[in-house]
N, C-alpha and C. Protein backbone atom coordinates (compact mmCIF):
# COMPACT_ATOMS: atom_id res chain seq x y z
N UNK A 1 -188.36 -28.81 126.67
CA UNK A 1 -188.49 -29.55 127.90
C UNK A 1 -187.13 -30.11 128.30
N UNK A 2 -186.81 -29.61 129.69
CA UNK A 2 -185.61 -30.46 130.04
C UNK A 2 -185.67 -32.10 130.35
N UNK A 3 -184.65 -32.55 129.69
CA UNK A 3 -184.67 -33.96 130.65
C UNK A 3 -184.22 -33.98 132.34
N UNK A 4 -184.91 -35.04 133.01
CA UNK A 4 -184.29 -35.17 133.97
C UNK A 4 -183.24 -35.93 134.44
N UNK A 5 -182.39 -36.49 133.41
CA UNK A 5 -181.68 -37.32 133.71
C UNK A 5 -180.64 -37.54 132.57
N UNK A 6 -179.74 -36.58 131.88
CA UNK A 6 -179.47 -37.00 130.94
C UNK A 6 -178.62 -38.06 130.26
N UNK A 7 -178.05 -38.58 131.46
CA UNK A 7 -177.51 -40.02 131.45
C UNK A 7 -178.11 -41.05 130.67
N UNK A 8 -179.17 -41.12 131.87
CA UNK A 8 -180.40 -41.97 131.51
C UNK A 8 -181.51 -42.25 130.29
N UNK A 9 -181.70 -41.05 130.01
CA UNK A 9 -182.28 -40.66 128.85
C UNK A 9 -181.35 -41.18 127.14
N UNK A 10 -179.71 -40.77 128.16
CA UNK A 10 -179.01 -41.19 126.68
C UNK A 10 -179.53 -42.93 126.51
N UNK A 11 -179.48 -43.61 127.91
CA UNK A 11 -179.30 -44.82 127.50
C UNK A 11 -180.96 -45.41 126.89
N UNK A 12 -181.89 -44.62 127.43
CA UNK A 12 -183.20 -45.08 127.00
C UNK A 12 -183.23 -44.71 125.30
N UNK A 13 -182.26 -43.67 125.00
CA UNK A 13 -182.44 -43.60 123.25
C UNK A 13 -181.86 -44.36 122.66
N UNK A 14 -180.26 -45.37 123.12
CA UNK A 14 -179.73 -46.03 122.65
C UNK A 14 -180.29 -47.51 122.85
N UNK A 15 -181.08 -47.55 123.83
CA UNK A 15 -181.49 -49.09 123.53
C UNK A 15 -183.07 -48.67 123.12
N UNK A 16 -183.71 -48.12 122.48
CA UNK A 16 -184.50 -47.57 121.70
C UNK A 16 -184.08 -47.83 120.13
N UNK A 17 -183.17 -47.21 119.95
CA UNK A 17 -181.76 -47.36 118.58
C UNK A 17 -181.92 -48.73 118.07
N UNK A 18 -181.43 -49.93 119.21
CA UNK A 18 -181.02 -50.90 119.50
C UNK A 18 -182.20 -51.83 119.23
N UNK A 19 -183.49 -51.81 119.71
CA UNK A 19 -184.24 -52.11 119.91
C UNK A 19 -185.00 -52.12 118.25
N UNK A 20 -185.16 -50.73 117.68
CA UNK A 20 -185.35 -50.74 116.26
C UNK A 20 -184.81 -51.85 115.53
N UNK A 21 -183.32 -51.53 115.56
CA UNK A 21 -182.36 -52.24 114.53
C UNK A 21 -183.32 -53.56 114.69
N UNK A 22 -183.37 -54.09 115.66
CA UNK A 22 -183.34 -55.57 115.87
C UNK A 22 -184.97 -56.01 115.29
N UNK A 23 -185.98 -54.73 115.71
CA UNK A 23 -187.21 -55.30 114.91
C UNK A 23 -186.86 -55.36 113.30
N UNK A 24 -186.20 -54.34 112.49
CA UNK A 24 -185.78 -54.34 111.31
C UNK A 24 -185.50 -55.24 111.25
N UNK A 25 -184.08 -56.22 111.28
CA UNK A 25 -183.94 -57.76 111.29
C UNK A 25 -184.72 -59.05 111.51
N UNK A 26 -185.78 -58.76 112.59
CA UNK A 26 -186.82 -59.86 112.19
C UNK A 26 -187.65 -59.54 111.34
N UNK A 27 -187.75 -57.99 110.90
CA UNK A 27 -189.37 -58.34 109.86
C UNK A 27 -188.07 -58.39 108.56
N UNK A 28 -187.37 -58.29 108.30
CA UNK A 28 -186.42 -58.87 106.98
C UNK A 28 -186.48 -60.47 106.75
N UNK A 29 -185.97 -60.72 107.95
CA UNK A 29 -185.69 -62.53 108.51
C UNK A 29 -187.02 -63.54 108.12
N UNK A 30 -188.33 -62.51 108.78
CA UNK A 30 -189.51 -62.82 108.54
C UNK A 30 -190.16 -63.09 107.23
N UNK A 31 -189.84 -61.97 106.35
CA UNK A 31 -189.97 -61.65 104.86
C UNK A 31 -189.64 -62.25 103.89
N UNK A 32 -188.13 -62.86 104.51
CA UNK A 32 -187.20 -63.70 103.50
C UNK A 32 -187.64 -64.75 103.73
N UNK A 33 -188.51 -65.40 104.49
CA UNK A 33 -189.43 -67.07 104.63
C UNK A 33 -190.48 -66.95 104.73
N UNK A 34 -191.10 -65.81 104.25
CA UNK A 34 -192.42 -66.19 104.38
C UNK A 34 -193.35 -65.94 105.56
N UNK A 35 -192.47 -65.15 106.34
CA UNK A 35 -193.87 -65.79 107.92
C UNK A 35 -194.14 -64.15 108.44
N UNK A 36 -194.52 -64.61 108.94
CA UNK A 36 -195.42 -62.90 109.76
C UNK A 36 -194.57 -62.73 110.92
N UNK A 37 -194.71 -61.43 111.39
CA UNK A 37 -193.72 -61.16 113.12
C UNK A 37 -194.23 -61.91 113.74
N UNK A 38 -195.14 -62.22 113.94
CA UNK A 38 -195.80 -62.99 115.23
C UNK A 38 -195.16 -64.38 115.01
N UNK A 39 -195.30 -64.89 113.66
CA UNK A 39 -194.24 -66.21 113.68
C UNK A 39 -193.17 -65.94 114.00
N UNK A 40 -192.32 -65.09 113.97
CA UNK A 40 -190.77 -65.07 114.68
C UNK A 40 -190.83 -64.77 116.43
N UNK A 41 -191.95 -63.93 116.62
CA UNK A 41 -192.29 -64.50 117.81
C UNK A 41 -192.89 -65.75 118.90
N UNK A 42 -193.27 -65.92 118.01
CA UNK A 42 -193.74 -67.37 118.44
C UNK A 42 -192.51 -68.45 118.00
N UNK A 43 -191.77 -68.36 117.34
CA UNK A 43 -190.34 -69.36 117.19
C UNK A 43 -189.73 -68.73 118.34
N UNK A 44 -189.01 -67.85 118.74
CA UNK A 44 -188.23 -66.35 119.74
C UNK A 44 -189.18 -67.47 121.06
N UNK A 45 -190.06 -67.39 121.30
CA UNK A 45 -190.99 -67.61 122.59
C UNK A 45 -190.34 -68.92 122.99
N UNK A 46 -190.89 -70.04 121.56
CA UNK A 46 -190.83 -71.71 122.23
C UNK A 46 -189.58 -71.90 122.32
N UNK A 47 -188.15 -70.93 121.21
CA UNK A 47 -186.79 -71.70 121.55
C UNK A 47 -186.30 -70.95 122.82
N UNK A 48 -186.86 -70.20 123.74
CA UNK A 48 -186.67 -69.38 124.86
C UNK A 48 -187.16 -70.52 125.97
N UNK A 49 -188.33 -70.99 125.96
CA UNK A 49 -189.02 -72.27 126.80
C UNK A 49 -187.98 -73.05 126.51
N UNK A 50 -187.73 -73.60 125.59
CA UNK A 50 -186.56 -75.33 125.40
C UNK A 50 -185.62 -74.59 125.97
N UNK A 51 -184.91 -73.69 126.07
CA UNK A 51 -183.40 -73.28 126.60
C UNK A 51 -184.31 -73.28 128.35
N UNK A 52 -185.44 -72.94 128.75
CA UNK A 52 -185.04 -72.64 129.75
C UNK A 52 -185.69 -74.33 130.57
N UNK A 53 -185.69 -75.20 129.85
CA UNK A 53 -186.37 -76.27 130.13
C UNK A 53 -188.04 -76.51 130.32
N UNK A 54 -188.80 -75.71 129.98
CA UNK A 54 -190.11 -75.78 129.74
C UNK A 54 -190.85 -75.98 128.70
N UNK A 55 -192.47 -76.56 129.10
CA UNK A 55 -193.00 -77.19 127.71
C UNK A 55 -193.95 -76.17 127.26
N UNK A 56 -194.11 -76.09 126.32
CA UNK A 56 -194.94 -74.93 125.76
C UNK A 56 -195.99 -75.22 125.16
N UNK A 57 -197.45 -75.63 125.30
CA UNK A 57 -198.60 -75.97 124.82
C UNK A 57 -198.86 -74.58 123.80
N UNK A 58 -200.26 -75.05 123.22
CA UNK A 58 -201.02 -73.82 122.16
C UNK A 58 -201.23 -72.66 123.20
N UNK A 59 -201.91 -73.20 123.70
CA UNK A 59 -202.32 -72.26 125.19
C UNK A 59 -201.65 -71.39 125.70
N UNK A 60 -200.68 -71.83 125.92
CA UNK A 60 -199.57 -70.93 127.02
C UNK A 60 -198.87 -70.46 125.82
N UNK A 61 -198.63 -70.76 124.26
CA UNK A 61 -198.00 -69.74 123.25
C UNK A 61 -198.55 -68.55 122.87
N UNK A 62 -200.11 -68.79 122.74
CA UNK A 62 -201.25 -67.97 122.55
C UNK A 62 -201.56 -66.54 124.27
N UNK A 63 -201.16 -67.61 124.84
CA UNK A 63 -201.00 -66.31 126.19
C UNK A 63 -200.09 -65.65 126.08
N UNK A 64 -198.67 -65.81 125.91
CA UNK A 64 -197.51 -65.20 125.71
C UNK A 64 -197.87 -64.48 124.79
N UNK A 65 -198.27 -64.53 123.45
CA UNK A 65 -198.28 -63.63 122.35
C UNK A 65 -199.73 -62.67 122.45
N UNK A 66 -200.31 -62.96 123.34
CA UNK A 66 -201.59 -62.47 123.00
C UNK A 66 -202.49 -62.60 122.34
N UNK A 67 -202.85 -63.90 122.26
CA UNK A 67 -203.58 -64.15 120.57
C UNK A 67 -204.46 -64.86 120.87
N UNK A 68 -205.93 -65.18 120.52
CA UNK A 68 -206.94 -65.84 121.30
C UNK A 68 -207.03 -67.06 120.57
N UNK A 69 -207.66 -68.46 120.75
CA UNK A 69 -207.41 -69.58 120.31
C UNK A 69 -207.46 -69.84 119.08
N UNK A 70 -207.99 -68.92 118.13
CA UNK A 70 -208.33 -69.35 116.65
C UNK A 70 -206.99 -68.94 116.12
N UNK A 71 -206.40 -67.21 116.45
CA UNK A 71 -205.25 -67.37 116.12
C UNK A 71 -203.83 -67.84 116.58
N UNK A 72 -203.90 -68.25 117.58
CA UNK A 72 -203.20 -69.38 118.16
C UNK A 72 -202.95 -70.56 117.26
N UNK A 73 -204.54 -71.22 116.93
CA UNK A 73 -204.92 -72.51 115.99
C UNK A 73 -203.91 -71.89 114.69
N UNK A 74 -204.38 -71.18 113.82
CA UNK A 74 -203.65 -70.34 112.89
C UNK A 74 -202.01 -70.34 112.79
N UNK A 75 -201.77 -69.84 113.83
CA UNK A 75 -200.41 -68.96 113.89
C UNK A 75 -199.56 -70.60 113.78
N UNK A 76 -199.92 -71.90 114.90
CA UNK A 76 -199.47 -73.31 114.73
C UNK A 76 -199.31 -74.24 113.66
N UNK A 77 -200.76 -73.84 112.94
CA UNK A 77 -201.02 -74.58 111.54
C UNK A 77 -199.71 -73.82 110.76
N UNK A 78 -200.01 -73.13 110.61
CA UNK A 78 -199.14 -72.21 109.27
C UNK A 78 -197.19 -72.71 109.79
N UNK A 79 -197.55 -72.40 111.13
CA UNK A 79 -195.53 -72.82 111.16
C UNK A 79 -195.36 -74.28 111.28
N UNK A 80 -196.56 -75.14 111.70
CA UNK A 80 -196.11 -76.50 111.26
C UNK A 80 -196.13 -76.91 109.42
N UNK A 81 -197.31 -76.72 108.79
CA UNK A 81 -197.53 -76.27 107.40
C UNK A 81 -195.84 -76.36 106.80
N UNK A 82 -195.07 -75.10 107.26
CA UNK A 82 -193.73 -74.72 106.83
C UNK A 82 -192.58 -75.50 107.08
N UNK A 83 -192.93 -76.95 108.26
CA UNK A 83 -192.10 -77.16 108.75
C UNK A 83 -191.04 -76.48 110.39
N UNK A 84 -191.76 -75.76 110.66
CA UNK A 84 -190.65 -74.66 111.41
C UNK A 84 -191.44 -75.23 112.91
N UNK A 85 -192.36 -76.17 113.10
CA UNK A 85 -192.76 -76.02 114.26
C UNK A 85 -193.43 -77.90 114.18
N UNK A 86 -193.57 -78.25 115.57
CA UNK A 86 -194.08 -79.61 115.49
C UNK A 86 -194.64 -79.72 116.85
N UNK A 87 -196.06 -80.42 116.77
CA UNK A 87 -196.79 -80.84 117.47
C UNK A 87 -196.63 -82.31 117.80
N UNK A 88 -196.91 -82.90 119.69
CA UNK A 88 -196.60 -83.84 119.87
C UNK A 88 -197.58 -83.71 121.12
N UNK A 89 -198.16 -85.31 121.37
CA UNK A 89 -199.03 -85.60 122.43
C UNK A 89 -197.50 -85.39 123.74
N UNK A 90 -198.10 -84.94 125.10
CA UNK A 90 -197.64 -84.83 125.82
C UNK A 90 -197.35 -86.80 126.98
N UNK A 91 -196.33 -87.13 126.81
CA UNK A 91 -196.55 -88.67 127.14
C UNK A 91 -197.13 -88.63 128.84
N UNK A 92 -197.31 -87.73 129.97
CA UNK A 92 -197.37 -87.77 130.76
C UNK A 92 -199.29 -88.01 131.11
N UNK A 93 -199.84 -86.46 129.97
CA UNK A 93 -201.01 -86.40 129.71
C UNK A 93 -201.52 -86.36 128.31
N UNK A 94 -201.86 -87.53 127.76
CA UNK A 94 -202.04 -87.32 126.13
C UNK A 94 -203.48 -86.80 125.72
N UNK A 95 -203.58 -86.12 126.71
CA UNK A 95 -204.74 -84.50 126.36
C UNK A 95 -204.24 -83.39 125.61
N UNK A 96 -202.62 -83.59 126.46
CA UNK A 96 -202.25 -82.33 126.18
C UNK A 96 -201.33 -82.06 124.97
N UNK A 97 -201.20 -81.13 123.90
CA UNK A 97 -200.18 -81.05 122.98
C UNK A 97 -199.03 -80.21 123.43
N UNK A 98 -198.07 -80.74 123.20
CA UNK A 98 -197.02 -79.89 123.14
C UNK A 98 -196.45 -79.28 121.86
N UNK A 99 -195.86 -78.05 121.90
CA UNK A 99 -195.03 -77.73 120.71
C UNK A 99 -193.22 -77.56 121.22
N UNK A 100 -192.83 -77.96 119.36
CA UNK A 100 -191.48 -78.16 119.80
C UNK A 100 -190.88 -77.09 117.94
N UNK A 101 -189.60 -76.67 118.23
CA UNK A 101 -188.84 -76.22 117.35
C UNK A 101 -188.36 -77.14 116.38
N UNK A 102 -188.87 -77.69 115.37
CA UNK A 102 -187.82 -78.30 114.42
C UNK A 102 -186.67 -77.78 114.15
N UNK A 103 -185.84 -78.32 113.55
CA UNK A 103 -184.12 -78.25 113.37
C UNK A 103 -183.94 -77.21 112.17
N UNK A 104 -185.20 -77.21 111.37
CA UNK A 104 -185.05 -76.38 110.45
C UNK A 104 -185.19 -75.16 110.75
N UNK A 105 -185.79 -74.85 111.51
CA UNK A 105 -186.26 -73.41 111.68
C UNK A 105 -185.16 -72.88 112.81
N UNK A 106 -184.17 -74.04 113.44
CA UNK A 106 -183.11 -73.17 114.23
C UNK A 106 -182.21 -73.41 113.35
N UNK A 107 -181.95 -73.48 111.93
CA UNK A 107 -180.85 -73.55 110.76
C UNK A 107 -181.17 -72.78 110.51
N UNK A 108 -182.38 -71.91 109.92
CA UNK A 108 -182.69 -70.88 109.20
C UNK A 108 -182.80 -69.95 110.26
N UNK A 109 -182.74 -70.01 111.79
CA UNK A 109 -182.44 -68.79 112.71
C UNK A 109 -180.86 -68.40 112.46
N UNK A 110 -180.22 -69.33 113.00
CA UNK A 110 -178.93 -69.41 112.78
C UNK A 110 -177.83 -68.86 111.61
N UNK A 111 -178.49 -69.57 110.18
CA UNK A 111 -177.85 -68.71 109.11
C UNK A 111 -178.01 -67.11 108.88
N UNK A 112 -178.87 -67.03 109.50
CA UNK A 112 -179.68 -65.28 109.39
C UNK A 112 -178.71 -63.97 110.29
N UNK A 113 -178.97 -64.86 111.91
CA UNK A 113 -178.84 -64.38 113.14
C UNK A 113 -177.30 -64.82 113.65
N UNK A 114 -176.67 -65.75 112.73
CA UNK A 114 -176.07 -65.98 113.34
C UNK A 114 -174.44 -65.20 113.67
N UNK A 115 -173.94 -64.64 112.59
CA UNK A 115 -173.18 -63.22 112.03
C UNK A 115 -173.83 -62.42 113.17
N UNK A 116 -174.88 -61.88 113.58
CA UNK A 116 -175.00 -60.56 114.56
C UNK A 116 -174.96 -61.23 116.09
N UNK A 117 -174.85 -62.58 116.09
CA UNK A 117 -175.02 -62.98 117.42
C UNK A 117 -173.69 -63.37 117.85
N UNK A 118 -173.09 -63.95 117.07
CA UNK A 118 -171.51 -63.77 117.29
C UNK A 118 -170.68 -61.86 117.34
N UNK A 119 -171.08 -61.10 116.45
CA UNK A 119 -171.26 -60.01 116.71
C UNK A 119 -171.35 -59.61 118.24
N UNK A 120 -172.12 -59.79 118.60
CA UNK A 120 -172.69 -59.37 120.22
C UNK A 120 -172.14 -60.04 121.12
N UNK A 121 -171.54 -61.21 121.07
CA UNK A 121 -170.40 -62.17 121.88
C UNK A 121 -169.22 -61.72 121.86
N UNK A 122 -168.56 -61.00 120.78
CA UNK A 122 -167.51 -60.71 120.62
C UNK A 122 -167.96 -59.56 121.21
N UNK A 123 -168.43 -58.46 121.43
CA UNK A 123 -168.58 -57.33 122.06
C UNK A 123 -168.65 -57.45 123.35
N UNK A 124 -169.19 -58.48 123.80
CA UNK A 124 -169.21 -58.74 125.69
C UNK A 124 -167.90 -59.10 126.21
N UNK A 125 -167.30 -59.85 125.11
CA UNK A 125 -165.65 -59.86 125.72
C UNK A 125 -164.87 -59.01 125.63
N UNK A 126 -165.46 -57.54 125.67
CA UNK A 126 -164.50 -56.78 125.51
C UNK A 126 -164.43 -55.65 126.77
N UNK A 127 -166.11 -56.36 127.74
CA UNK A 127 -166.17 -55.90 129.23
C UNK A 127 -165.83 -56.73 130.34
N UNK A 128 -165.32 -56.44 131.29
CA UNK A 128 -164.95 -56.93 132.36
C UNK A 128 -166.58 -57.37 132.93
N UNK A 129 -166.20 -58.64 133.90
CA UNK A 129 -167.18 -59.12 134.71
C UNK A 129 -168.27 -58.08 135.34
N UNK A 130 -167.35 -56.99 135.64
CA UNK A 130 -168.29 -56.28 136.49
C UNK A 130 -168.91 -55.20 135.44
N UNK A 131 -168.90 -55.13 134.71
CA UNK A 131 -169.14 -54.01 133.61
C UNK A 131 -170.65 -54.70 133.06
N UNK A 132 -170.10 -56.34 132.74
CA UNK A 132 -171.14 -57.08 132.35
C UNK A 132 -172.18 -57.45 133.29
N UNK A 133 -172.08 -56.98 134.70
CA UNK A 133 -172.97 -57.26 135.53
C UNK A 133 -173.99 -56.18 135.53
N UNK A 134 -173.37 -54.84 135.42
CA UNK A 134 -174.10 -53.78 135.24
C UNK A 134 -174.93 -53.20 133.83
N UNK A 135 -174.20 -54.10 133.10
CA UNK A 135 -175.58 -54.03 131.70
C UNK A 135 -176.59 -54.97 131.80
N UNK A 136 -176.34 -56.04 132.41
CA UNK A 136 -176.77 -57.28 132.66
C UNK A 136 -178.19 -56.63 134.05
N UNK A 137 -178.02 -55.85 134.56
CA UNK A 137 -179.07 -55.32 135.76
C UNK A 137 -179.65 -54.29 134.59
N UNK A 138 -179.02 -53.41 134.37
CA UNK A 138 -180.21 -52.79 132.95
C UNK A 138 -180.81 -53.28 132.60
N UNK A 139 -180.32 -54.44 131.56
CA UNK A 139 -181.21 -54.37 131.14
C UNK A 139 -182.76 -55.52 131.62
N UNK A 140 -182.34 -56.41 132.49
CA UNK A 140 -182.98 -56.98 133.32
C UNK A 140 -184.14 -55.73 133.96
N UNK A 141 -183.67 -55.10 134.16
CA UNK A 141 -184.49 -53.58 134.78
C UNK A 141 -185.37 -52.83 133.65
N UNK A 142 -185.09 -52.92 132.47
CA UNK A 142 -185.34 -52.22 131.34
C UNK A 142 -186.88 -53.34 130.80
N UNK A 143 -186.35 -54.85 130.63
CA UNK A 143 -187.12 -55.71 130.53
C UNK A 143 -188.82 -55.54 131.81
N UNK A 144 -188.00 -55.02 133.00
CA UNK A 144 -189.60 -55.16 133.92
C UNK A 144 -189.92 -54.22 133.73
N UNK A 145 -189.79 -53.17 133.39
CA UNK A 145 -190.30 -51.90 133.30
C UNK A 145 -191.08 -52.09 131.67
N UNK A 146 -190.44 -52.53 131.02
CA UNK A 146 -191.45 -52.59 129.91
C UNK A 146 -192.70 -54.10 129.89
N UNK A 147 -192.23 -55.02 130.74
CA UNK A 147 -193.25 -55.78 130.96
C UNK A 147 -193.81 -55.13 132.03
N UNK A 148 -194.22 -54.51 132.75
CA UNK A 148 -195.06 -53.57 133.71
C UNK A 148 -195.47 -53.07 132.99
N UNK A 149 -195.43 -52.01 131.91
CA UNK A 149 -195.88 -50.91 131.24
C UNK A 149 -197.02 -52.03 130.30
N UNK A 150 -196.74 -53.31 130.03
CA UNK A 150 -198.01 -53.93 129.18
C UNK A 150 -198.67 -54.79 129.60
N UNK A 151 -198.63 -54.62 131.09
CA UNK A 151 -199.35 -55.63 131.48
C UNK A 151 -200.77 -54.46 131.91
């Protein structure tokens, strides 16, 4: 079968490549503390909310991951249990819980991640603005196309 695009195709195998490597590193990361993928996703999720200034209830973690309330209940217990996660009444509505990242669990991101993430910083300075604008629309483009494809 021909491709239609073989540009394109190269880049869908290399961030395919890319994409591997990086699950390999969390289920290692995962392994070496104890926790399941879904806990590194669910840490990945709430320190993504705090960077982007939002609060992240059970609810809305359990929607993001897909997980219905018992394992939601579960997936919370076990990373507070470890330390890696903390529950707090919301002061606005104290119905509501919020979850937050303890310090430990972005020390133990950090010592892990932190060698390949400097890695990947040092590689962006080695493109011009506009170079970085155009990986920067990939993969922004790459991201909706695969959130389309699972929704």
């Amino acid at each position: 079968m021909e491709e239609p695009d073989g540009a394109g195709m190269a880049l869908v195998h290399l961030l395919r490549a890319v994409t591997v490597e990086f699950d390999l590193l969390g289920a290692e990361f995962a392994a070496r503390h104890g926790l399941h993928p879904t806990d590194l996703r669910a840490l990945i999720h709430l320190l993504d909310a705090a960077r982007a200034g939002e609060s992240t209830t059970p609810g809305r973690l359990g929607e993001a991951l897909r997980l219905n309330s018992a394992g939601t209940t579960a997936l919370v217990d076990r990373l507070e249990r470890l330390g890696l996660v903390r529950r707090t009444r919301d002061d606005r509505d104290r119905r509501r819980v919020l979850l937050s990242v303890e310090d430990r669990a972005v020390e133990l991101g950090r010592s892990f991640f932190g060698p390949l993430i400097g890695g990947l910083v040092t590689a962006a300075g080695e493109f011009d603005g506009a170079e970085l604008a155009a990986v920067r629309r990939y993969l922004a483009a790459a991201l909706a196309a695969a959130r389309a494809q699972r929704t």
